[in-house]
Protein backbone atom coordinates (compact mmCIF):
# COMPACT_ATOMS: atom_id res chain seq x y z
CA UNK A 1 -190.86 -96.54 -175.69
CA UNK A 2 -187.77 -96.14 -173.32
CA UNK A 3 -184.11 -96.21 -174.80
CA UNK A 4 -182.84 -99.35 -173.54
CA UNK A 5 -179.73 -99.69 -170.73
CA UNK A 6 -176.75 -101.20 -171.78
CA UNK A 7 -176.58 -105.27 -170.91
CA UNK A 8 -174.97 -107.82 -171.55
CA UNK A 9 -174.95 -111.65 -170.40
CA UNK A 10 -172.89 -114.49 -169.87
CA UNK A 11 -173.57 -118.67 -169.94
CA UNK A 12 -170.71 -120.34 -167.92
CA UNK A 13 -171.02 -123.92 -166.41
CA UNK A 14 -170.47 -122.46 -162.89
CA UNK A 15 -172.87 -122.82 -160.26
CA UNK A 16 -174.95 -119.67 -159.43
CA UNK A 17 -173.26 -119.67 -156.08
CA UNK A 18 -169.85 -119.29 -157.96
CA UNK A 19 -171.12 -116.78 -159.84
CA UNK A 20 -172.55 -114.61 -156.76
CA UNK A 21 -169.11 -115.00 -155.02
CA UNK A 22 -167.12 -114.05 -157.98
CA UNK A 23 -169.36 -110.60 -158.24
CA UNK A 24 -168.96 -109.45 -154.97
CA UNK A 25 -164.91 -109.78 -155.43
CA UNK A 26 -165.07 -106.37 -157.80
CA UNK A 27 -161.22 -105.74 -156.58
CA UNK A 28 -160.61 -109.43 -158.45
CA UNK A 29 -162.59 -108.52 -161.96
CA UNK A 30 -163.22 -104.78 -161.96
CA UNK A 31 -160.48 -102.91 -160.29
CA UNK A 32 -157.94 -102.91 -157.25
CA UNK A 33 -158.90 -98.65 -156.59
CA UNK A 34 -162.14 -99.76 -154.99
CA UNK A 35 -161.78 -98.93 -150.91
CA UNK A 36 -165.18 -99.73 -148.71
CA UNK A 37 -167.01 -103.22 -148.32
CA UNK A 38 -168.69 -104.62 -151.10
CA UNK A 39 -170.16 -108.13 -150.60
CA UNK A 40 -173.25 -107.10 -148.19
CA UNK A 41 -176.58 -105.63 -148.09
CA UNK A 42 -176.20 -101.29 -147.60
CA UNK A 43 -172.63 -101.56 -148.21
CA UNK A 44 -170.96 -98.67 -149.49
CA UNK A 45 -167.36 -98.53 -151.43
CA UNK A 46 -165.75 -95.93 -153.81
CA UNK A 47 -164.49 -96.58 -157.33
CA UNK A 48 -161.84 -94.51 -159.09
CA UNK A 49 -159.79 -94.65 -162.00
CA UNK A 50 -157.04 -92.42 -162.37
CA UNK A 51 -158.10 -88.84 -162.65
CA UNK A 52 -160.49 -89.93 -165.21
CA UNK A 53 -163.67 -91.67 -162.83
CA UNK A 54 -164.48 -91.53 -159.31
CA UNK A 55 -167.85 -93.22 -157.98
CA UNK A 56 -169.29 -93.90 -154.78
CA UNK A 57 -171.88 -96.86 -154.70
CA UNK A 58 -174.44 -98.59 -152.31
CA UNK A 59 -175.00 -102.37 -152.15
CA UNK A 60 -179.40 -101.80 -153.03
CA UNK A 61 -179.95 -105.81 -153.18
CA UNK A 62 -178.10 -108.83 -152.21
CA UNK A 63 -179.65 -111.96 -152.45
CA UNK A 64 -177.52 -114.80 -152.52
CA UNK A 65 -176.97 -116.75 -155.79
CA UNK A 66 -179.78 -114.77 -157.36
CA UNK A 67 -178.94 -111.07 -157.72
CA UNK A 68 -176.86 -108.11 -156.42
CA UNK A 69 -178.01 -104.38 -157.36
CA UNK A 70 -175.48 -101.07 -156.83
CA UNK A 71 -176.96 -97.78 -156.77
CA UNK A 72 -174.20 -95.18 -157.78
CA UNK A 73 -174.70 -92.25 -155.56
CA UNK A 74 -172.06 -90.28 -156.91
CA UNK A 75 -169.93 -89.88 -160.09
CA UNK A 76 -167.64 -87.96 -161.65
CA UNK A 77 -166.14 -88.18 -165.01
CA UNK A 78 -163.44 -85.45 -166.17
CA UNK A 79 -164.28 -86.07 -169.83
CA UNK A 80 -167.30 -85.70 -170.19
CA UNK A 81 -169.93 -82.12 -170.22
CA UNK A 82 -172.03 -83.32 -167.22
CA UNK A 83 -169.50 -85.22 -164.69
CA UNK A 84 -172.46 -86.73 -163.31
CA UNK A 85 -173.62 -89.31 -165.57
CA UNK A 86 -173.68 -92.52 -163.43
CA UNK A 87 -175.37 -90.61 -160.61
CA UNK A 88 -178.35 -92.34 -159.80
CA UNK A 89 -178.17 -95.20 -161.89
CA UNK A 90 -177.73 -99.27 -161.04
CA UNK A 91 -175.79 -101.78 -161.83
CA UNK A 92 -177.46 -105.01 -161.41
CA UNK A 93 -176.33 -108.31 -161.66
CA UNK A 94 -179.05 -111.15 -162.33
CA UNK A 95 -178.09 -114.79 -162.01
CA UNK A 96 -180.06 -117.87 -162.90
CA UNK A 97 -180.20 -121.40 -164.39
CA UNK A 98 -180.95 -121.86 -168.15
CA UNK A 99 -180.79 -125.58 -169.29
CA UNK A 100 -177.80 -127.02 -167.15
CA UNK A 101 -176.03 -123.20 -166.62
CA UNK A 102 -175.39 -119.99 -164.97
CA UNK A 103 -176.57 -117.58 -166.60
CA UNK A 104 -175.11 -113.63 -165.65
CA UNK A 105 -177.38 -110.70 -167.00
CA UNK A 106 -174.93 -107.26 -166.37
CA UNK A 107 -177.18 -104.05 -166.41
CA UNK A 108 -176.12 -100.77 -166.37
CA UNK A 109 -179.66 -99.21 -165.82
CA UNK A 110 -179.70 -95.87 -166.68
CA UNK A 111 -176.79 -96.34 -169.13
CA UNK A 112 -177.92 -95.14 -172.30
CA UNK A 113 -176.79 -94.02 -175.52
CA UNK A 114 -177.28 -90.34 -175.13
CA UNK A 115 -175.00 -90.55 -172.55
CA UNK A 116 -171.76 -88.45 -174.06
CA UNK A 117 -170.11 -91.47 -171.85
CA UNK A 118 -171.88 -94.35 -173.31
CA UNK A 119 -169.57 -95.74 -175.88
CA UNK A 120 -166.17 -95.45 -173.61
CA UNK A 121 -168.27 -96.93 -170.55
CA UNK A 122 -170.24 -100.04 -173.17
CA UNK A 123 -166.39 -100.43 -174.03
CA UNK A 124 -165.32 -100.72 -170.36
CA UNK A 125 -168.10 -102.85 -169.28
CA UNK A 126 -167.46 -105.47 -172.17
CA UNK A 127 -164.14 -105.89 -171.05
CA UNK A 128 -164.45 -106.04 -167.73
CA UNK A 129 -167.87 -108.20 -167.50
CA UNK A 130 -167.29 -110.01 -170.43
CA UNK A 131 -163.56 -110.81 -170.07
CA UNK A 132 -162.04 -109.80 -166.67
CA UNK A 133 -165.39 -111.27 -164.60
CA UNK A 134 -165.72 -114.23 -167.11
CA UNK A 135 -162.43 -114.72 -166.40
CA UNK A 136 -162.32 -114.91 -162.79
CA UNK A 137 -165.80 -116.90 -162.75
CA UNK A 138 -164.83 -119.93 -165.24
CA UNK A 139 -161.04 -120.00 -163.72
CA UNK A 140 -160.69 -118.04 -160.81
CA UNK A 141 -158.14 -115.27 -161.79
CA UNK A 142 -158.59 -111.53 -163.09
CA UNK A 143 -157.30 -108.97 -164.94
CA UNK A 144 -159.01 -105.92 -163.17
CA UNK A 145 -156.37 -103.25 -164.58
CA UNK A 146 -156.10 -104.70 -167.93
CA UNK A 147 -153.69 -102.58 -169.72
CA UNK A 148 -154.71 -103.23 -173.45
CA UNK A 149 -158.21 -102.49 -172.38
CA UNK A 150 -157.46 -99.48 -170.48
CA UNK A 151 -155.80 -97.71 -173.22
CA UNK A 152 -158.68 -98.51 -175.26
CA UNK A 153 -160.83 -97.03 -172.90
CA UNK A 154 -158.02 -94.06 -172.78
CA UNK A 155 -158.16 -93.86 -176.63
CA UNK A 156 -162.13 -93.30 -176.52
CA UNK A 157 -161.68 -90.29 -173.89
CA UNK A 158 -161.16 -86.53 -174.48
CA UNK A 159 -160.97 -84.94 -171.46
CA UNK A 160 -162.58 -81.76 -170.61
């Protein structure tokens, strides 16, 4: 049996197209330090975060109102003991209908728990999916660089 990828979904009254266009705005919900395109197919865009995370990612899928896949190609944490724990995972974002609604399945695939990054990142997602992306889905405004849920985040980290 595999250890399981951290997920998490969402049920918003949105239509899936709504929900496609708000996930391919990840300067609106996940953060402004994101330079590179992001909304088609091959894409490629870099991610950082202070001095703490630096990514790059490719756009693997992009089909609209149905799903969009990132493969992270490169990562570097400076808190944890191998910088590289995102490397080679995806981040996929499902959409579909369930009984009158749009439903958003977030999964970090390759996110697990025996990553020494797991709990800071399941932390990071939760606010950023479940809040910041909610957010900008149901009433089209953000908080990408939340500060309470930065220092969270902040609080969660010992750097190397």
């Amino acid at each position: 049996m595999s250890t399981p990828s951290f997920s998490t979904t969402l049920l918003v009254d949105q239509s899936p197209a709504e929900v496609f266009a708000a996930v391919n705005k990840p300067r609106e919900w996940w953060s402004a330090e994101i330079d590179g395109d992001t909304g088609r197919l091959g894409a490629q865009f870099a991610y950082h975060y202070r001095d703490v995370h630096r990514c790059r990612i490719r756009v693997e899928e992009f089909v609209p109102g149905e799903r969009v896949v990132w493969r992270v190609l490169e990562n570097h944490f400076n808190f944890t003991a191998d910088t590289t724990e995102w490397t080679g995972t995806r981040i996929v974002f499902a959409i579909d209908r369930v009984a009158g609604q749009t439903r958003l399945t977030f999964v970090h695939d390759g996110l697990v728990p025996a990553y020494e990054c797991f709990d800071v990142c399941v932390n990071a997602w939760g606010g950023y999916v479940g809040g910041s992306l909610r957010s900008l889905i149901t009433t089209g405004v953000a908080d990408p660089d939340n500060e309470v849920r930065n220092t969270r985040a902040q609080e969660l980290i010992q750097p190397r």
